[in-house]
N, C-alpha and C. Protein backbone atom coordinates (compact mmCIF):
# COMPACT_ATOMS: atom_id res chain seq x y z
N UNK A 1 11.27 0.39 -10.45
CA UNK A 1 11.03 -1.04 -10.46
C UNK A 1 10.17 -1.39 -11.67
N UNK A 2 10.74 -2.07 -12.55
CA UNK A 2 9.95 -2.87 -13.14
C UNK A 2 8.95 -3.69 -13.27
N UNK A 3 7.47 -3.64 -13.38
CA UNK A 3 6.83 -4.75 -12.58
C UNK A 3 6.60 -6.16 -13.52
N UNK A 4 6.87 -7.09 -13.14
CA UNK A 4 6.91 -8.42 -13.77
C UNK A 4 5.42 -8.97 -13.74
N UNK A 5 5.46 -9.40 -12.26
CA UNK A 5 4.24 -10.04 -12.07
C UNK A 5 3.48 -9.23 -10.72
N UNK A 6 2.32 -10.28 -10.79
CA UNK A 6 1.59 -9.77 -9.45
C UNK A 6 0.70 -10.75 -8.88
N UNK A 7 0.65 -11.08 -7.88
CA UNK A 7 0.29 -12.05 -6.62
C UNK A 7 -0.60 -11.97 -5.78
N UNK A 8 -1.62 -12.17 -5.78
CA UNK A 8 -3.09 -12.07 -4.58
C UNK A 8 -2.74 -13.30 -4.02
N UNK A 9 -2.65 -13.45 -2.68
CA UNK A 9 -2.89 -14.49 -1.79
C UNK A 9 -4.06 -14.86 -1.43
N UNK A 10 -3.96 -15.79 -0.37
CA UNK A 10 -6.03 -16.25 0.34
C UNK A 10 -5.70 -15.31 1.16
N UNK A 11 -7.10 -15.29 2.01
CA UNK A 11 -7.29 -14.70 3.21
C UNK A 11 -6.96 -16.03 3.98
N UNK A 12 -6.13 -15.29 5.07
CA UNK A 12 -5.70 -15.74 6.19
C UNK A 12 -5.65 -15.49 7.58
N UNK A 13 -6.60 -15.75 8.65
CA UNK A 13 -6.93 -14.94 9.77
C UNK A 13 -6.99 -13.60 9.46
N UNK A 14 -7.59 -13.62 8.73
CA UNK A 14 -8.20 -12.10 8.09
C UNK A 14 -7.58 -11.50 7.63
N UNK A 15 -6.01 -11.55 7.08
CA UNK A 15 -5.13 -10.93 6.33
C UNK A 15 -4.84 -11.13 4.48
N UNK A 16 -4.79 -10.59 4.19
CA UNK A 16 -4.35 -10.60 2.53
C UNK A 16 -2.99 -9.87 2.18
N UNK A 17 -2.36 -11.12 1.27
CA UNK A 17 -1.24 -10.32 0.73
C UNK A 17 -1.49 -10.07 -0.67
N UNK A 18 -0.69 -8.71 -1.40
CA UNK A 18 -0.86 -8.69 -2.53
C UNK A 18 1.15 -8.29 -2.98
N UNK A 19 1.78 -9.74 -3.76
CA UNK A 19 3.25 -8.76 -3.98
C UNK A 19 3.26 -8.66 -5.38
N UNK A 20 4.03 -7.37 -5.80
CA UNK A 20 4.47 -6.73 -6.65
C UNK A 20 5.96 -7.64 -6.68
N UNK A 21 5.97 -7.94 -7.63
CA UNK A 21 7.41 -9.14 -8.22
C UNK A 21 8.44 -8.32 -9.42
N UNK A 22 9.55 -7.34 -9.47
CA UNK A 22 10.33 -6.84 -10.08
C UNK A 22 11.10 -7.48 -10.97
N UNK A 23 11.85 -7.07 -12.38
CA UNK A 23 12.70 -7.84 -12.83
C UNK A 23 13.52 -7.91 -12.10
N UNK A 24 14.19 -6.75 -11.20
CA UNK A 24 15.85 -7.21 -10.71
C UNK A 24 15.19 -8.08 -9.66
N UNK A 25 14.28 -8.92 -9.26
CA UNK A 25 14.59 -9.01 -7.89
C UNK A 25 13.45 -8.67 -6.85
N UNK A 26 13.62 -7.40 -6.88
CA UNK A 26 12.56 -6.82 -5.87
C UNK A 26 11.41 -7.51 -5.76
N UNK A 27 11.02 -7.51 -4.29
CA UNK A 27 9.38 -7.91 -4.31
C UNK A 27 8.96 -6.77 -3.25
N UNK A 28 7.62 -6.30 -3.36
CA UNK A 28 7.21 -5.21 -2.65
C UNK A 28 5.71 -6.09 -1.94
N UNK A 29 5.53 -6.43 -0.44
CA UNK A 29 4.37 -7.02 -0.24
C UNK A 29 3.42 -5.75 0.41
N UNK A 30 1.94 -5.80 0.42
CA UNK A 30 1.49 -5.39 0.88
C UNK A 30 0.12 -6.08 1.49
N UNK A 31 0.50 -6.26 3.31
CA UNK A 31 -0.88 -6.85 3.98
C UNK A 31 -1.81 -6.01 4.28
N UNK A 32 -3.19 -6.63 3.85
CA UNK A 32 -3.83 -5.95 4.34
C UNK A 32 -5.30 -6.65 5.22
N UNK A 33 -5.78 -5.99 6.16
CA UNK A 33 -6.43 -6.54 6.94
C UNK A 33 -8.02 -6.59 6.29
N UNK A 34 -8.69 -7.12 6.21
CA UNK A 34 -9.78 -7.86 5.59
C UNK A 34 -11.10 -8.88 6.40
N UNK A 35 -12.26 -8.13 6.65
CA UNK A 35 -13.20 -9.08 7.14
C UNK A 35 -13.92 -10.11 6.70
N UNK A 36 -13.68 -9.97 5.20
CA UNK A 36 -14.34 -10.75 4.30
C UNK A 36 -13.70 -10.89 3.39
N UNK A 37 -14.65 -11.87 1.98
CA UNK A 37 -13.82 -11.96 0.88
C UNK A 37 -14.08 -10.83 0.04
N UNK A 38 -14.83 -9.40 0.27
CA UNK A 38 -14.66 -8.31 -0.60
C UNK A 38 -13.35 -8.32 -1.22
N UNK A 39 -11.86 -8.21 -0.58
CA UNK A 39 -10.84 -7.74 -1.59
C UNK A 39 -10.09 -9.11 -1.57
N UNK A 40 -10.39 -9.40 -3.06
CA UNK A 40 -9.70 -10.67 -3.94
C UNK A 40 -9.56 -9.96 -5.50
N UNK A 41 -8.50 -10.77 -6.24
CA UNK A 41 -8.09 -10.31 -7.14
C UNK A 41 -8.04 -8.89 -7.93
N UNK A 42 -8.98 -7.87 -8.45
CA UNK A 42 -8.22 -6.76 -8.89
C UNK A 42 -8.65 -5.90 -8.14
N UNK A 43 -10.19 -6.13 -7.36
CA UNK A 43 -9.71 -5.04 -5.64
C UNK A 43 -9.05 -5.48 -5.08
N UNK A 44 -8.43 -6.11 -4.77
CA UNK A 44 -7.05 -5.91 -3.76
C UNK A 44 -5.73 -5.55 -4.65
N UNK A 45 -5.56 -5.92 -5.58
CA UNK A 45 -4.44 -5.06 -6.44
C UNK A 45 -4.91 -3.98 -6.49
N UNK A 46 -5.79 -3.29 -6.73
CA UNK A 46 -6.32 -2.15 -7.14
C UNK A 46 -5.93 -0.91 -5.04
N UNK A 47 -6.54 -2.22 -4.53
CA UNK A 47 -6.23 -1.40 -2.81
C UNK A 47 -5.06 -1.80 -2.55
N UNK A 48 -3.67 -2.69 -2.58
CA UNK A 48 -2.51 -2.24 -2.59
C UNK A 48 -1.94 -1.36 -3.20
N UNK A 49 -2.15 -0.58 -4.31
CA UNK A 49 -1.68 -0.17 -5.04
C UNK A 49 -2.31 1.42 -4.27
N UNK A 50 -3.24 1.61 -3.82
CA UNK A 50 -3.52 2.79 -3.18
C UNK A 50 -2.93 2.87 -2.08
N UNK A 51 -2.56 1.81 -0.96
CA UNK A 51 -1.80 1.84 0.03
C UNK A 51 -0.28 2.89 -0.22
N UNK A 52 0.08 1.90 -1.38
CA UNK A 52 1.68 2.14 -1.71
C UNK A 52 1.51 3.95 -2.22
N UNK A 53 0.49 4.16 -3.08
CA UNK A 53 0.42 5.29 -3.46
C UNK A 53 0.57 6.31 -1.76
N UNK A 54 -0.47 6.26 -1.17
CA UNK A 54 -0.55 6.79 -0.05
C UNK A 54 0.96 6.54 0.98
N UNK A 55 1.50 5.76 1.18
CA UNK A 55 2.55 5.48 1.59
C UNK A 55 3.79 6.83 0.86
N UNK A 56 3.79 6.74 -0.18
CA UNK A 56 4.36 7.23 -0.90
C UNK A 56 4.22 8.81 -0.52
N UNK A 57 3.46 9.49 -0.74
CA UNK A 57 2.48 10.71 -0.31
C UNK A 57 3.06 10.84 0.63
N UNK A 58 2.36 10.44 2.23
CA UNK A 58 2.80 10.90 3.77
C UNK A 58 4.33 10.08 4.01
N UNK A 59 4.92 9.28 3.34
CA UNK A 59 5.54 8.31 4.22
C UNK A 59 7.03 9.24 4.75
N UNK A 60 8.13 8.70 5.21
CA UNK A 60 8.94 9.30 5.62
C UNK A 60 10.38 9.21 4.90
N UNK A 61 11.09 10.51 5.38
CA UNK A 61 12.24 10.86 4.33
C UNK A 61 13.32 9.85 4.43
N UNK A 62 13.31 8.64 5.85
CA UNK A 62 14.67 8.02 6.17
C UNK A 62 14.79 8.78 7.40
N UNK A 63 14.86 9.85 7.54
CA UNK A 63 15.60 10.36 8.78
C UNK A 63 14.98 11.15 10.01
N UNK A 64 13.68 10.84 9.21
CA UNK A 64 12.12 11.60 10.10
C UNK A 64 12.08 10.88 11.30
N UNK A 65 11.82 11.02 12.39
CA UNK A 65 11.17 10.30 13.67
C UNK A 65 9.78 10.35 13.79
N UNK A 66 9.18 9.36 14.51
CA UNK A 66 7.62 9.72 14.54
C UNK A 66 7.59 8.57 15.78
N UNK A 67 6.20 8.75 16.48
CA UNK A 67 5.81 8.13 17.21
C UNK A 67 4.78 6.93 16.60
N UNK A 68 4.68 6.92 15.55
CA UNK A 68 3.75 6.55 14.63
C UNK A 68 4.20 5.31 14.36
N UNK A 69 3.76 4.11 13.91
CA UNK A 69 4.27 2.73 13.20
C UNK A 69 4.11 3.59 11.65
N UNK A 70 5.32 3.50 11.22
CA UNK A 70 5.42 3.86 9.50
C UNK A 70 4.82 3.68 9.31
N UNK A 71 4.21 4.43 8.41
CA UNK A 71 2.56 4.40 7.32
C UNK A 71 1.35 4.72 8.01
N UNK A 72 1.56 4.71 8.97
CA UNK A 72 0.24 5.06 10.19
C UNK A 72 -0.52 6.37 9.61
N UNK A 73 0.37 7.24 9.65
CA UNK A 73 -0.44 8.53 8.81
C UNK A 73 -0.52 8.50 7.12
N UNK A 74 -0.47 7.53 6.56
CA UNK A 74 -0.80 7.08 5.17
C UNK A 74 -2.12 6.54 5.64
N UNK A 75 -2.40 5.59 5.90
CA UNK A 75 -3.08 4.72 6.59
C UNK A 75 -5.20 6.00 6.65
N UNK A 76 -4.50 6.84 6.99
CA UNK A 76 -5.20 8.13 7.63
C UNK A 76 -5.66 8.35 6.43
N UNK A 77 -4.87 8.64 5.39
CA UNK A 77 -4.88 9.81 3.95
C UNK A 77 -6.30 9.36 3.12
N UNK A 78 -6.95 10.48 2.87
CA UNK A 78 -8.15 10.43 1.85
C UNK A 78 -7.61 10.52 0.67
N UNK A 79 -8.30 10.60 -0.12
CA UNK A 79 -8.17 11.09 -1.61
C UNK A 79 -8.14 12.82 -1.51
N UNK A 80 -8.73 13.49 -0.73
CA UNK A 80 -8.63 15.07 -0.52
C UNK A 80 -7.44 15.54 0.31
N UNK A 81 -7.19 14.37 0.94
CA UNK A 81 -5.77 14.79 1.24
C UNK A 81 -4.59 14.67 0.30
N UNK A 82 -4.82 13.59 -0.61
CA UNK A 82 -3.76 13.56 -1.78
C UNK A 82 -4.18 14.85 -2.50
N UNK A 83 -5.43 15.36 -2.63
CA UNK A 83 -5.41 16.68 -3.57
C UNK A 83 -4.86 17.69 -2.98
N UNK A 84 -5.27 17.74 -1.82
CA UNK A 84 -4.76 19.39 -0.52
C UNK A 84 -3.22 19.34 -1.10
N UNK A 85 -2.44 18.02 -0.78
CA UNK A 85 -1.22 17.60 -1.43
C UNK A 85 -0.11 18.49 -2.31
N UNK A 86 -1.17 18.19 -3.23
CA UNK A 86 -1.00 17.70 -4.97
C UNK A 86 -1.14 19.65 -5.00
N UNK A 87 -1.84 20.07 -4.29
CA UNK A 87 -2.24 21.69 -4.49
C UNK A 87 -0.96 22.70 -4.16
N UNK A 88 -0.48 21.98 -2.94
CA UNK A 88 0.34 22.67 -2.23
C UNK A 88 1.42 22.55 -2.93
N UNK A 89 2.04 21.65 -4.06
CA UNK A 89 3.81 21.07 -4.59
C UNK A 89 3.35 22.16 -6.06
């Protein structure tokens, strides 16, 4: 994906969106839950962009089952777990 643009929303009942806007098309959103106004503009790009990373990392092949809401064990992932990772490939 190409990235075009990029989009911080308000907080909204405590949610934030941040989308990733593609040339073809694509838009990639990512909510995230928020007590305050800590993540606005490039922390929250900066923390979607770790979501998606982490997503990416644990997420699933398509054909995996889990008991889990997708991303749930992303959700989990440290930064030492991206290294344990990164050690093991």
């Amino acid at each position: 994906m190409q990235l075009l643009e990029t989009h911080v929303g308000s907080v909204v009942d405590g949610k934030l969106t941040v989308e990733f806007v593609g040339e073809g098309g694509e838009l990639v959103s990512v909510r995230m839950v928020t007590d305050d106004r800590s993540l606005a503009g490039d922390s929250a790009v900066r923390h979607a962009k770790e979501v998606l990373v982490q997503l990416t990392a644990f997420g699933t092949d398509g054909n995996a089952t889990t008991s889990e809401p997708f991303g749930a064990a992303a959700s989990r992932a440290t930064p030492s777990d991206l290294a344990e990772r990164d050690e093991r490939q």
